[in-house]
N, C-alpha and C. Protein backbone atom coordinates (compact mmCIF):
# COMPACT_ATOMS: atom_id res chain seq x y z
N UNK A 1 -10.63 -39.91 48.71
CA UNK A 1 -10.69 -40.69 47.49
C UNK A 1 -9.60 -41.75 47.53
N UNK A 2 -9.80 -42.90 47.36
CA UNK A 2 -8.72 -43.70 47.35
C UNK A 2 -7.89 -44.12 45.93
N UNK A 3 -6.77 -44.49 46.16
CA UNK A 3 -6.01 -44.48 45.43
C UNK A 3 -6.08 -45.67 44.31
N UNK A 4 -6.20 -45.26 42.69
CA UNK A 4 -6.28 -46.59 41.94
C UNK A 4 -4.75 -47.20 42.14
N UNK A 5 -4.73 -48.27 41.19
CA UNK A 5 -3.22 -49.11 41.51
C UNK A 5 -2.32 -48.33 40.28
N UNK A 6 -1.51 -48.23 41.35
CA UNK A 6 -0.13 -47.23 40.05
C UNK A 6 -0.59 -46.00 40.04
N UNK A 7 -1.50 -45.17 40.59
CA UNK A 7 -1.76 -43.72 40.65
C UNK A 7 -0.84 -43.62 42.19
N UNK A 8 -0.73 -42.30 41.78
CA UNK A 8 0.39 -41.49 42.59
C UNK A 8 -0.44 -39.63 42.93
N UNK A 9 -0.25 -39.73 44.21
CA UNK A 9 -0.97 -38.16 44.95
C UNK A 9 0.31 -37.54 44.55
N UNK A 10 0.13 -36.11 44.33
CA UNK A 10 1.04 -35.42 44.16
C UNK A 10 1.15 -34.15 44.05
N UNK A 11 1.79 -32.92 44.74
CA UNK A 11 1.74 -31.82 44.10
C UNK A 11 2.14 -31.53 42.89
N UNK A 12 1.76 -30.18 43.00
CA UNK A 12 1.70 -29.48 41.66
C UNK A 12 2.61 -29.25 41.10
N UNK A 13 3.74 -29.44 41.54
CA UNK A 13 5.34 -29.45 41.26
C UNK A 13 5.88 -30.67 41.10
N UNK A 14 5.35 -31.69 42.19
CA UNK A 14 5.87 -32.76 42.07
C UNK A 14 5.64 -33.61 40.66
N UNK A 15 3.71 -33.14 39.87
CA UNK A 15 3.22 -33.83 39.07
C UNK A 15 3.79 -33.31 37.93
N UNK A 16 4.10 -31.66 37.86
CA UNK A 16 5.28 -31.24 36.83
C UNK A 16 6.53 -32.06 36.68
N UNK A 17 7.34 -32.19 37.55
CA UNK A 17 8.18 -32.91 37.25
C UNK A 17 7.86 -34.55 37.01
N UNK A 18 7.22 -34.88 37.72
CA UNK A 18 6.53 -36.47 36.75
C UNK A 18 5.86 -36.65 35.38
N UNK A 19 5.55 -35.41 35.07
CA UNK A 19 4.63 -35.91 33.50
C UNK A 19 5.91 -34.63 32.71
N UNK A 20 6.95 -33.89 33.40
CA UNK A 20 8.05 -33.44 32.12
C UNK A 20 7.22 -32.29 31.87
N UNK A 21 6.45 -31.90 32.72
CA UNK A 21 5.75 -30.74 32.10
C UNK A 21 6.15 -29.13 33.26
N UNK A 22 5.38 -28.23 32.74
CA UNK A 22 5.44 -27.11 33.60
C UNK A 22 4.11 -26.92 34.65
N UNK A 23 4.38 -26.20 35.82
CA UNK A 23 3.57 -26.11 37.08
C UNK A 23 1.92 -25.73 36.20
N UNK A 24 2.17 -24.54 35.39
CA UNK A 24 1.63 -23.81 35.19
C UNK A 24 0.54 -24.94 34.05
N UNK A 25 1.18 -25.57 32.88
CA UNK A 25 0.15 -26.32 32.43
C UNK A 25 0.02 -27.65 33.49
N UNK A 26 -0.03 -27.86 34.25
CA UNK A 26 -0.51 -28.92 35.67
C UNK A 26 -1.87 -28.42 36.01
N UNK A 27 -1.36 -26.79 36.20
CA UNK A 27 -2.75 -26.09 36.51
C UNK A 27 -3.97 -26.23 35.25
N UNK A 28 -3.57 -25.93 33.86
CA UNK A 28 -4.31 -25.55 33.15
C UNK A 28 -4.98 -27.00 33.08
N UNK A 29 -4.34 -28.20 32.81
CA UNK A 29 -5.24 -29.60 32.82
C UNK A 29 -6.08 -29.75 33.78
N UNK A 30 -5.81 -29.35 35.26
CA UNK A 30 -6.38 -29.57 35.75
C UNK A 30 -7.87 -28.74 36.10
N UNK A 31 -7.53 -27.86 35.53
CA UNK A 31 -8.74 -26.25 34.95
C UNK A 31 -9.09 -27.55 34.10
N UNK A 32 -9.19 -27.43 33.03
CA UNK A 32 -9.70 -28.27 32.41
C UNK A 32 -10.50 -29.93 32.36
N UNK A 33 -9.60 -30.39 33.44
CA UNK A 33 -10.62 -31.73 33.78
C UNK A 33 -10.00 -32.85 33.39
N UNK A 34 -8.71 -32.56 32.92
CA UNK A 34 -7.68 -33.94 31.95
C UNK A 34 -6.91 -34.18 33.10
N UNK A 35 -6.53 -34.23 34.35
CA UNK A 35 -5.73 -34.18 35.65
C UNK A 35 -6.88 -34.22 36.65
N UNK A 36 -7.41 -35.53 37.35
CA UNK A 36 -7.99 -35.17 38.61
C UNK A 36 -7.15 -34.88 39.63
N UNK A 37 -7.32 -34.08 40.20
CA UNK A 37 -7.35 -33.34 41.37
C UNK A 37 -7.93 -32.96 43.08
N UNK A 38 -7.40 -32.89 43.73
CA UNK A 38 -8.43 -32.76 45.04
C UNK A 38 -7.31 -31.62 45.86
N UNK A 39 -8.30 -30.94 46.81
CA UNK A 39 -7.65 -30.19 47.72
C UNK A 39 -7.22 -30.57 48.96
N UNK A 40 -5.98 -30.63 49.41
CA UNK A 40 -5.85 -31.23 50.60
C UNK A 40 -5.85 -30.02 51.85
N UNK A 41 -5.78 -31.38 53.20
CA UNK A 41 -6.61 -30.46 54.55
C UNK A 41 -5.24 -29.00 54.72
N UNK A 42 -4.43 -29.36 54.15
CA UNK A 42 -3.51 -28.45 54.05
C UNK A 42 -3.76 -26.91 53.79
N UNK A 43 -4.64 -26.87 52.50
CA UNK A 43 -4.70 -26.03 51.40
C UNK A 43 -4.56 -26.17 49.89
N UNK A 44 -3.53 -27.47 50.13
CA UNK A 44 -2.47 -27.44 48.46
C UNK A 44 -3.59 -28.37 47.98
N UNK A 45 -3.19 -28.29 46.60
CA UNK A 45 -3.63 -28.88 45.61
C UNK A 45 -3.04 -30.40 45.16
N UNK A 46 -3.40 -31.33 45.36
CA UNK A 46 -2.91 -32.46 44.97
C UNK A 46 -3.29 -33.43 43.83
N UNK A 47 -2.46 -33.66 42.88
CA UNK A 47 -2.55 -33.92 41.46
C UNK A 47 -2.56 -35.63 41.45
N UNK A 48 -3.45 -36.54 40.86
CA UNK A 48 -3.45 -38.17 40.97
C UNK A 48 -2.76 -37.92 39.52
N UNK A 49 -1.38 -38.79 39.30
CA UNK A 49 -0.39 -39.15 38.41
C UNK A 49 -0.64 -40.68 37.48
N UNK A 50 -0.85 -41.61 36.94
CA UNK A 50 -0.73 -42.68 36.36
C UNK A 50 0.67 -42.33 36.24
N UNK A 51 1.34 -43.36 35.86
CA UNK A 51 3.12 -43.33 35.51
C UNK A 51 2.69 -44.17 34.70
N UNK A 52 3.60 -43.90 33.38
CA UNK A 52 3.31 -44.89 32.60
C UNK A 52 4.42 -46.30 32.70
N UNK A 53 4.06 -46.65 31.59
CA UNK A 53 4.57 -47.95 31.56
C UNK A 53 6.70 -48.06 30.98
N UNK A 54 6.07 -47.01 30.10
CA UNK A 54 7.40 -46.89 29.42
C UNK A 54 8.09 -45.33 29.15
N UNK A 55 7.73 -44.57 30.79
CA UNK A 55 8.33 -43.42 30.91
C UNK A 55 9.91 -43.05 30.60
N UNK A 56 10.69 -44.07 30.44
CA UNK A 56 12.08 -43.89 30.29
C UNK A 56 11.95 -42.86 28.67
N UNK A 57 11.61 -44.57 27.82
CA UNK A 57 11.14 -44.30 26.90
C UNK A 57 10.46 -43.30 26.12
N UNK A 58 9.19 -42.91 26.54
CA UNK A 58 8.32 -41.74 26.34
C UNK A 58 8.67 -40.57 27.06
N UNK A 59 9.53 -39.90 27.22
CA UNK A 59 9.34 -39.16 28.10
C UNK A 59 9.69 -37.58 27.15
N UNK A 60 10.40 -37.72 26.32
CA UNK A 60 10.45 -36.87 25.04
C UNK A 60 8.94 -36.30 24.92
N UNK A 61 8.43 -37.80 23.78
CA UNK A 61 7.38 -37.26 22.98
C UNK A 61 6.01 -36.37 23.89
N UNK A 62 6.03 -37.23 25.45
CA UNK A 62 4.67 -36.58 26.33
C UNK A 62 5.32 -35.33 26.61
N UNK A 63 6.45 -34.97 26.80
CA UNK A 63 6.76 -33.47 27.22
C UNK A 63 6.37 -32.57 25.93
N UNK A 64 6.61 -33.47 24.70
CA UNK A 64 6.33 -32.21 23.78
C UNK A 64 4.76 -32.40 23.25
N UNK A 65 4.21 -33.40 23.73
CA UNK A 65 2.57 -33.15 23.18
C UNK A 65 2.42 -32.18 24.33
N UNK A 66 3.04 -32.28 25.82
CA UNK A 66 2.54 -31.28 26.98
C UNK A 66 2.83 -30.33 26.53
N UNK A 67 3.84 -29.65 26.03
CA UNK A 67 4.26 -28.38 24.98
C UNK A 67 3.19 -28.05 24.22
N UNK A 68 2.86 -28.93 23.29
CA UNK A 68 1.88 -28.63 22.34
C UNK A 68 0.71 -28.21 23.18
N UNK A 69 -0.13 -29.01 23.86
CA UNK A 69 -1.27 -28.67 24.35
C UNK A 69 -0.80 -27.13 25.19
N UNK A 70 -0.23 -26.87 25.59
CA UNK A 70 0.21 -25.90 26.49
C UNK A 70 0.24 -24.26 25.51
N UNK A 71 0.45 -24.63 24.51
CA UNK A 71 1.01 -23.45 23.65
C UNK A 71 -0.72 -23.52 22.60
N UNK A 72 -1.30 -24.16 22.76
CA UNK A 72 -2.80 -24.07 22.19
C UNK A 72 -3.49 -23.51 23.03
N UNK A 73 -3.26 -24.14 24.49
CA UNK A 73 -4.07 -23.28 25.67
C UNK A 73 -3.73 -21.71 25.21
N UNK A 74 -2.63 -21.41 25.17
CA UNK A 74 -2.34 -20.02 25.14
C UNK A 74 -2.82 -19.65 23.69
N UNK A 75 -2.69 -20.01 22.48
CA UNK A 75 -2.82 -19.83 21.54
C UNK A 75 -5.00 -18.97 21.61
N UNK A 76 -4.94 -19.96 22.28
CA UNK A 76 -6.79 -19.78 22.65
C UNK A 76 -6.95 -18.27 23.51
N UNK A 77 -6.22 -18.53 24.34
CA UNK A 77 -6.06 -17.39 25.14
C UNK A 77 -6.07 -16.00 24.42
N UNK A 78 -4.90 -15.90 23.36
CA UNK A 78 -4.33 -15.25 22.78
C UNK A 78 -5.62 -14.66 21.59
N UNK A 79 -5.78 -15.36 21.04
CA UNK A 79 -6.81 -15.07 20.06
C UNK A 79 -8.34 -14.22 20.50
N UNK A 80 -8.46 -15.10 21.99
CA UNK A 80 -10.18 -14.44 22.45
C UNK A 80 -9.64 -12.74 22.92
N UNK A 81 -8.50 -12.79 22.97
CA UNK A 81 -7.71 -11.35 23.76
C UNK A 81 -7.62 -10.31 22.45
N UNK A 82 -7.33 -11.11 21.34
CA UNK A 82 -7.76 -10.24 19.93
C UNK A 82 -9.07 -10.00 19.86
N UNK A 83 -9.83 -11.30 19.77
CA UNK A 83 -11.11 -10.75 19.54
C UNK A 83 -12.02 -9.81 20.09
N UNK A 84 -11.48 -9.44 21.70
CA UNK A 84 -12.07 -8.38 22.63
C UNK A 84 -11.04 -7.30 22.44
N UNK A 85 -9.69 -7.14 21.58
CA UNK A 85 -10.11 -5.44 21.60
C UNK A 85 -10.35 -5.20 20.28
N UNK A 86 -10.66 -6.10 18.93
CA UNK A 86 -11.35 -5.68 17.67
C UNK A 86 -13.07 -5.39 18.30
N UNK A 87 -13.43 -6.31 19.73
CA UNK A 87 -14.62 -5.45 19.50
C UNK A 87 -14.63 -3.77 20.63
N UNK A 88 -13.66 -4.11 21.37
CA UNK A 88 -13.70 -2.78 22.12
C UNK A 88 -13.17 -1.96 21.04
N UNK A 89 -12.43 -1.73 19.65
CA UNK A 89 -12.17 -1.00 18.71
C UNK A 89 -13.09 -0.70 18.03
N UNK A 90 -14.10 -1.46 17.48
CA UNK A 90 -15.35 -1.73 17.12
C UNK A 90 -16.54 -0.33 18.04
N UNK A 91 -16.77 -0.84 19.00
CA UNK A 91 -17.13 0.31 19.85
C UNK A 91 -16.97 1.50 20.02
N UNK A 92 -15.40 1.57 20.13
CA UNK A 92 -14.79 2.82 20.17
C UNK A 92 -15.20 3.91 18.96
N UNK A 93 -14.98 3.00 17.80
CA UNK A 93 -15.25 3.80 16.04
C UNK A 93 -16.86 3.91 16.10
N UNK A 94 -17.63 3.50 16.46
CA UNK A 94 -19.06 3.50 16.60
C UNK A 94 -19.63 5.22 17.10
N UNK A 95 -18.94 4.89 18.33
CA UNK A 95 -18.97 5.75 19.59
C UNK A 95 -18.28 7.00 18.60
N UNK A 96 -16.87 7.55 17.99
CA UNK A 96 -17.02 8.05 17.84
C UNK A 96 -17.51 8.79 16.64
N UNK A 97 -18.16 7.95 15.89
CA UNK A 97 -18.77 8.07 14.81
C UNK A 97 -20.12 8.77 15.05
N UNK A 98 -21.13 8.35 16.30
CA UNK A 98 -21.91 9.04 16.45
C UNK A 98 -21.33 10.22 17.37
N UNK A 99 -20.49 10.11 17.74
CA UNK A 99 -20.14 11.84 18.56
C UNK A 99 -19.47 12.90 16.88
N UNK A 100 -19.49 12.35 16.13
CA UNK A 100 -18.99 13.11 15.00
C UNK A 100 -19.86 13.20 14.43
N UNK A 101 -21.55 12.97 14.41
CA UNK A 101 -22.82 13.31 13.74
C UNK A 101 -23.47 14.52 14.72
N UNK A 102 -23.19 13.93 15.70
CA UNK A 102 -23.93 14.70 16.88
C UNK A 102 -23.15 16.14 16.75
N UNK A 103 -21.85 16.48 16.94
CA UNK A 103 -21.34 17.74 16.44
C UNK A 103 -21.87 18.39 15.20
N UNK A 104 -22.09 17.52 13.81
CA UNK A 104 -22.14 18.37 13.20
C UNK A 104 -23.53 18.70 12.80
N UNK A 105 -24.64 18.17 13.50
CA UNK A 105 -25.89 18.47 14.17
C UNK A 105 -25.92 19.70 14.96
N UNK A 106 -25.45 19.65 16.02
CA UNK A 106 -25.38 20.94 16.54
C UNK A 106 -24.46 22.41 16.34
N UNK A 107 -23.66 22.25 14.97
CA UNK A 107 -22.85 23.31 14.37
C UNK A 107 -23.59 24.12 13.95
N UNK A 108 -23.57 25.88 14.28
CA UNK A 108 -24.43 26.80 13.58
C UNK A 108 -24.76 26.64 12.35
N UNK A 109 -26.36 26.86 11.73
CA UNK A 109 -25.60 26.97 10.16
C UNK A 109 -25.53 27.86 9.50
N UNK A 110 -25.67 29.33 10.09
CA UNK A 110 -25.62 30.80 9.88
C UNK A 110 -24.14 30.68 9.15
N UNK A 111 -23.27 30.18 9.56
CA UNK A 111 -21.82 31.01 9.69
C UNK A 111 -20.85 30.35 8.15
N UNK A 112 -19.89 31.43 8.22
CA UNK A 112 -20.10 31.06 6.41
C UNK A 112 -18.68 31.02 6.52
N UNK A 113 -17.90 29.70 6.03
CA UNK A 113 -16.61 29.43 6.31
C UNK A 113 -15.71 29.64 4.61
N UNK A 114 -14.52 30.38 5.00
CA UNK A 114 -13.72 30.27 4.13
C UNK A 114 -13.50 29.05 3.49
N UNK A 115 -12.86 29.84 1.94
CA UNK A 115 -12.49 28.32 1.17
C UNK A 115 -12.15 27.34 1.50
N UNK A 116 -11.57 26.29 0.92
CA UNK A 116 -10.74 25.19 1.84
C UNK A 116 -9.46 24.92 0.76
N UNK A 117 -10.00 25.45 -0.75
CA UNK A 117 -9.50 24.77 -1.86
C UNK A 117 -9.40 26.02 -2.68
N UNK A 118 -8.38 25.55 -3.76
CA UNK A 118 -7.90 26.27 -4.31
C UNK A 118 -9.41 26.70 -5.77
N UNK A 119 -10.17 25.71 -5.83
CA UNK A 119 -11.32 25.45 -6.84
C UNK A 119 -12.38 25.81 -5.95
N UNK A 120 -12.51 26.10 -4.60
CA UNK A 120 -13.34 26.80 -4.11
C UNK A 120 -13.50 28.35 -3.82
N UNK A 121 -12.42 28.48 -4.16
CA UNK A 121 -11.58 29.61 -4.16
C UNK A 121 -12.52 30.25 -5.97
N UNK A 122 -12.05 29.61 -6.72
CA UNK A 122 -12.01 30.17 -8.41
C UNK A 122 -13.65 30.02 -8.47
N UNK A 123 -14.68 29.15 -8.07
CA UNK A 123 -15.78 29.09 -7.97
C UNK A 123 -16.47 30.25 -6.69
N UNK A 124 -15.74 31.01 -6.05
CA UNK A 124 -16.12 32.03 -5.55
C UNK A 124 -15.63 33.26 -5.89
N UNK A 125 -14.78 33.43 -6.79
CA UNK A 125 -14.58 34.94 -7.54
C UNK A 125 -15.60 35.26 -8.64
N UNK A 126 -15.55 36.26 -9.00
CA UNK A 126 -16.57 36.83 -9.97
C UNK A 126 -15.88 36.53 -11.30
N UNK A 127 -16.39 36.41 -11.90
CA UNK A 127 -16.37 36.24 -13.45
C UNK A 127 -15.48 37.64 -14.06
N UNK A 128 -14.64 37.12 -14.55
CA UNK A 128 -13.37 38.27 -15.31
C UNK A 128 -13.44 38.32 -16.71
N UNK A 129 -13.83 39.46 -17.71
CA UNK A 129 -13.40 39.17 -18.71
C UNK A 129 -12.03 38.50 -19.28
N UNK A 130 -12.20 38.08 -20.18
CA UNK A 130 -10.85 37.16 -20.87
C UNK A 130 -10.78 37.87 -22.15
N UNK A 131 -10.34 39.54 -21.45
CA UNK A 131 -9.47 40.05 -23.27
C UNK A 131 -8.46 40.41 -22.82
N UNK A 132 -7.79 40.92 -23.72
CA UNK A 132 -6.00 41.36 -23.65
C UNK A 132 -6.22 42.38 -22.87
N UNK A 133 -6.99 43.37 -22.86
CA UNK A 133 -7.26 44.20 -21.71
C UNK A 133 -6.78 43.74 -20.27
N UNK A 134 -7.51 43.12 -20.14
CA UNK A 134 -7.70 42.53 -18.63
C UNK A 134 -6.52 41.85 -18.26
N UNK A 135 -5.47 41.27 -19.55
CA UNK A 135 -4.57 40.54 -18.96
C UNK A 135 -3.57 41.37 -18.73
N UNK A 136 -3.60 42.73 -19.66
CA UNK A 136 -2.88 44.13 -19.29
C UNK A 136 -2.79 44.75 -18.19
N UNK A 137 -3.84 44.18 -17.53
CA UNK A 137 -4.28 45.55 -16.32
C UNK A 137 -3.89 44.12 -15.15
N UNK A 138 -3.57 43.02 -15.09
CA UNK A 138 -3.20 42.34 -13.92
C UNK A 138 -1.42 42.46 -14.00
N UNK A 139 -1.08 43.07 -15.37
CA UNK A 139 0.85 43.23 -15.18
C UNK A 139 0.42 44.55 -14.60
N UNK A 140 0.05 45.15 -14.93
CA UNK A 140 0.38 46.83 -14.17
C UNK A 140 0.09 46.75 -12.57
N UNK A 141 0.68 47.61 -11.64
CA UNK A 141 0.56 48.10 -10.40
C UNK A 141 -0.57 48.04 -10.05
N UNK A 142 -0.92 47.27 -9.15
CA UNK A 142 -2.19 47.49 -8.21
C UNK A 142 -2.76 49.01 -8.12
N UNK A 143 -1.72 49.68 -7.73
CA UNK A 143 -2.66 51.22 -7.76
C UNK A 143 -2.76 51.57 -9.19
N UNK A 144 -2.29 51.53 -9.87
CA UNK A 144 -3.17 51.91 -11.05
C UNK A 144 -4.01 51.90 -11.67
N UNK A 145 -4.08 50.28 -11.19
CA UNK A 145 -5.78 49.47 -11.57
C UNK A 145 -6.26 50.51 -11.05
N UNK A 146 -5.98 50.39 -9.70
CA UNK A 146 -7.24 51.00 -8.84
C UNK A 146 -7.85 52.51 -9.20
N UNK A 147 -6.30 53.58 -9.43
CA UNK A 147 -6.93 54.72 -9.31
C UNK A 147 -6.36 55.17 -10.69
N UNK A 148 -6.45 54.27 -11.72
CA UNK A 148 -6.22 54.40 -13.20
C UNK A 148 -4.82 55.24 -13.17
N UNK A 149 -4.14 54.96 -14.73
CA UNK A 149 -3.29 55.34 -15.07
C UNK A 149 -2.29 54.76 -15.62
């Protein structure tokens, strides 16, 4: 590919340090398609640069829009990485939602489980008279109830 006028070949380090930016967003523009690029017979990756006009000048504000864009890349990143484990969480509660039907599908239903509660409890005793009698005979000794006296 030949070279326009004022473009500059360059590695991936070299074009970091020409546009004030990091290796790593060099890569991501150029993932993206905002940095042409070509592979050289080498292996490496070589980055075409424009220099601007008034790099002295600018060289602040493009490092921090390169900041900005850089921290959105990730920002993007970051978010689709939420959204895959709300749905692998999603799954998970599904999953064990039907393994918690499926158990209690296959639980005997012969078998007869103690109270749990104190009102399951009072709804399974028998009915007590409510006279002074009766409230007599719960102060006295168990054996007496039992075998009078």
């Amino acid at each position: 590919m030949g070279a326009r006028r004022g473009v500059q070949r360059a590695t991936l380090a070299e074009a970091a340090q020409l546009l004030g930016i990091s290796k790593g967003a060099v890569r991501q523009r150029v993932r993206r398609g905002t940095l042409r690029s070509e592979k050289g017979g080498d292996g490496r990756v070589y980055v075409y640069v424009a220099p601007s006009v008034d790099d002295v000048h600018h060289q602040a504000p493009q490092a921090e829009g390169a900041l900005v864009e850089e921290l959105r890349d990730r920002i993007r990143y970051l978010e689709r990485q939420v959204e895959e484990e709300r749905n692998a969480r999603y799954r998970a509660d599904e999953l064990l939602a039907r393994l918690m039907d499926r158990a209690q599908l296959e639980a005997p239903q012969g078998t007869t489980e103690a109270p749990k509660t104190v009102e399951d409890e009072a709804e399974r005793a028998e009915p007590r008279p409510a006279t002074v009698e009766a409230q007599e005979g719960a102060q006295r000794p168990w054996w007496r109830r039992v075998f009078g006296g």
